[in-house]
C-alpha atoms as a PDB file:
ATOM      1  CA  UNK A   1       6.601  10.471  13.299  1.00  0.00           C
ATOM      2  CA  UNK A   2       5.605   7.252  14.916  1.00  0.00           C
ATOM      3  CA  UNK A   3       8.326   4.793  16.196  1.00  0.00           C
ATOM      4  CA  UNK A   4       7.505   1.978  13.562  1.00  0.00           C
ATOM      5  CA  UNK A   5       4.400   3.537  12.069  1.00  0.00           C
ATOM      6  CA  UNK A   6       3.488   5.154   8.606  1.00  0.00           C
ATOM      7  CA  UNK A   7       1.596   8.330   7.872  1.00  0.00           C
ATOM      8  CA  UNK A   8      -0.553   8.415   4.644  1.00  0.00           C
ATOM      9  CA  UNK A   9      -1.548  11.754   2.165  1.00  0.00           C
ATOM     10  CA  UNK A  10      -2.829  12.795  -0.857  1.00  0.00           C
ATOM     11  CA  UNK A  11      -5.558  10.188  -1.292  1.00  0.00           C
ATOM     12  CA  UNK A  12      -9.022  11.830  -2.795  1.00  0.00           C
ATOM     13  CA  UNK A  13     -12.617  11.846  -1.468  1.00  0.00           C
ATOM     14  CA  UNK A  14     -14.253   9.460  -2.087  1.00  0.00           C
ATOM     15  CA  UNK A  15     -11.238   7.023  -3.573  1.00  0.00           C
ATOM     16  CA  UNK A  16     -11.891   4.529  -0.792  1.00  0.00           C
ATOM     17  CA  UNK A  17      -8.285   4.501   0.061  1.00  0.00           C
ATOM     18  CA  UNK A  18      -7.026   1.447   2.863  1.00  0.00           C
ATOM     19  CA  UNK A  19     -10.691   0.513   2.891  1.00  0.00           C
ATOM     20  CA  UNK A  20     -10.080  -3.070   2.662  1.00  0.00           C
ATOM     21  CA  UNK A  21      -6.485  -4.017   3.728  1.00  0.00           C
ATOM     22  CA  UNK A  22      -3.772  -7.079   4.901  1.00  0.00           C
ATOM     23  CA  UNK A  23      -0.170  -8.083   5.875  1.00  0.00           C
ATOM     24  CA  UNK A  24       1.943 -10.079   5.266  1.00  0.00           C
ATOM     25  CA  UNK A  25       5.451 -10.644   3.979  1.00  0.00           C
ATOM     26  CA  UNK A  26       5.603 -10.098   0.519  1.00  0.00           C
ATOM     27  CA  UNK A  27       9.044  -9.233  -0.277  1.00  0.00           C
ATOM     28  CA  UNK A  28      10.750 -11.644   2.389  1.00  0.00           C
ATOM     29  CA  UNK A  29      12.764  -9.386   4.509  1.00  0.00           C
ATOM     30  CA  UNK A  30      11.094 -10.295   7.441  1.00  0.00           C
ATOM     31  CA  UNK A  31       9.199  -6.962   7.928  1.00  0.00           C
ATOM     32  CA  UNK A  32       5.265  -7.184   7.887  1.00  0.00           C
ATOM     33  CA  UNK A  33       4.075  -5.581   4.744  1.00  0.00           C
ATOM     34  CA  UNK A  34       1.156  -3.302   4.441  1.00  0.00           C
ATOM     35  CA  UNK A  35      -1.348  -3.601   1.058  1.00  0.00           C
ATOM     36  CA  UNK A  36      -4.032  -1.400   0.562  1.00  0.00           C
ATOM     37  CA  UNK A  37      -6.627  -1.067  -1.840  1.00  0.00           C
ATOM     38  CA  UNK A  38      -8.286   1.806  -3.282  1.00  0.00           C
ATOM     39  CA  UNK A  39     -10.775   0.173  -4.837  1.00  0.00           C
ATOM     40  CA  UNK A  40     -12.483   3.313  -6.406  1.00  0.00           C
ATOM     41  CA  UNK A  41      -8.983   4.110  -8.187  1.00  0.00           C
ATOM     42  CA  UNK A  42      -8.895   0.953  -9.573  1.00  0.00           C
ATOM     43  CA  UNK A  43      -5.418   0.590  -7.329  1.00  0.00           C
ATOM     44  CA  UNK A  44      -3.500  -1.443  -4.958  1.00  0.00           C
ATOM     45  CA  UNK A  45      -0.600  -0.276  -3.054  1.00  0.00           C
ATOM     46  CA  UNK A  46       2.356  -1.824  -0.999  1.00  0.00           C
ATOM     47  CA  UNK A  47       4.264  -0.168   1.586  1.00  0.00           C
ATOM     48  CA  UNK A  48       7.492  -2.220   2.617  1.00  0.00           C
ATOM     49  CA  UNK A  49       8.156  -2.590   6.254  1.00  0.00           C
ATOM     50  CA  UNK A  50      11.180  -2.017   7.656  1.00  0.00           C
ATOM     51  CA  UNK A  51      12.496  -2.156  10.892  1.00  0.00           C
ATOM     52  CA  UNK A  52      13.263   2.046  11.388  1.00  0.00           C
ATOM     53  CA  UNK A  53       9.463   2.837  10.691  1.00  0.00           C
ATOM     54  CA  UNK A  54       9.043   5.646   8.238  1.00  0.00           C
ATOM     55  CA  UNK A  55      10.319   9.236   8.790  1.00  0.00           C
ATOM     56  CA  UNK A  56       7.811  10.539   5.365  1.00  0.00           C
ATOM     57  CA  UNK A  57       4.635  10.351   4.819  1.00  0.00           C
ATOM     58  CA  UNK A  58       3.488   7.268   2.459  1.00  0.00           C
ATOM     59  CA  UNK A  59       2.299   9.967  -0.406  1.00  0.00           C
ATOM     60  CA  UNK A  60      -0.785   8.258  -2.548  1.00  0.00           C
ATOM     61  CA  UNK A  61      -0.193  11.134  -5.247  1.00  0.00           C
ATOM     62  CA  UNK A  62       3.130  11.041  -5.613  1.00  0.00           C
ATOM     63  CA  UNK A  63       4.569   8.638  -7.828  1.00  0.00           C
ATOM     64  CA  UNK A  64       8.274   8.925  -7.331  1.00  0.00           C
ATOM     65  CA  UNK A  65       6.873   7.467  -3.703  1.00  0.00           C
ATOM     66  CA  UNK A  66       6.136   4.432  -5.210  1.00  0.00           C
ATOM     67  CA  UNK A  67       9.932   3.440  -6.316  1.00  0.00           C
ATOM     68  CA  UNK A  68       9.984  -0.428  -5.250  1.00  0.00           C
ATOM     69  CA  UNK A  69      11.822   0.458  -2.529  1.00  0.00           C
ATOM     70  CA  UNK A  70       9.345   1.968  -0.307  1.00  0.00           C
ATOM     71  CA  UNK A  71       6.394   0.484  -1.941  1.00  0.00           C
ATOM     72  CA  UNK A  72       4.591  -0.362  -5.069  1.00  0.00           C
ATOM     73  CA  UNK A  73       1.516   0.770  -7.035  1.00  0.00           C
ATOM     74  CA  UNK A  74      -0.780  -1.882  -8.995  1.00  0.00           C
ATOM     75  CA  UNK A  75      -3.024   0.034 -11.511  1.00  0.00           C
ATOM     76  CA  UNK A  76      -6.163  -2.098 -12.471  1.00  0.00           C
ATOM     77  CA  UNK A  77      -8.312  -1.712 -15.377  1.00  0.00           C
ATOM     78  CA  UNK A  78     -11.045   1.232 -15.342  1.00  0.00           C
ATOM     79  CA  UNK A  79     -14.189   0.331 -13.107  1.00  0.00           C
ATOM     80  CA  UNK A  80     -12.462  -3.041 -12.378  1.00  0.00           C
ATOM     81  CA  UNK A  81     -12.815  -2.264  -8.619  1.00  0.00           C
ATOM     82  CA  UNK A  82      -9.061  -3.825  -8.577  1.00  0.00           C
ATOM     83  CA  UNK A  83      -7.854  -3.377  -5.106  1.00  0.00           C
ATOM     84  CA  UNK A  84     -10.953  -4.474  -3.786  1.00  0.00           C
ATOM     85  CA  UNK A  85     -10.353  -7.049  -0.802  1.00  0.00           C
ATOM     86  CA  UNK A  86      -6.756  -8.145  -1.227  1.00  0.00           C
ATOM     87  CA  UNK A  87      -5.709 -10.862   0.381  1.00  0.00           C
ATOM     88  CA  UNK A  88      -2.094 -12.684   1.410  1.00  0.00           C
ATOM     89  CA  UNK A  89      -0.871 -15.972   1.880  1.00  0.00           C
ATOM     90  CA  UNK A  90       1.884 -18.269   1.457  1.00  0.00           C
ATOM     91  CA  UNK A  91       1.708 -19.323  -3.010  1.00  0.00           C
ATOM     92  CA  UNK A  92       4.092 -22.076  -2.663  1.00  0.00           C
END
């Protein structure tokens, strides 16, 4: 793996997986966060950074993956195109 980096599987054709995309830090640890939609799955993910990079692969279709401690999964209604443009900034 990638000093610092992330690799992503199991996303389907066609889900339109990290086609629209930001940073930011959501969870306040002072690591850049990575959200991703998949717009076409109705789904937005979060990978927590951290400061040793990640030694696995970010796994889009497995959902022990997404544990709240490497990331979370938002599930949006069917045909909602949740996920679509996300967006971060500072709430309060």
């Amino acid at each position: 793996p990638l000093p610092n980096a992330v690799e992503f599987q199991g996303g389907l054709a066609g889900d339109r997986i990290a086609e629209d995309t930001a940073t930011g830090d959501l969870n306040g640890d002072g690591y850049a966060d990575l959200i991703i939609g998949a717009s076409m799955q109705n789904r937005l993910y979060v990978i927590f950074g951290k400061s040793t990079g990640w030694t696995t692969p970010a796994d889009f279709s497995d959902s022990k993956w997404w544990n709240g401690i490497n990331g979370v999964r938002f599930d949006g209604a069917a045909s909602s195109n949740f996920g679509m443009g996300p967006s971060v900034g500072d709430a309060n």
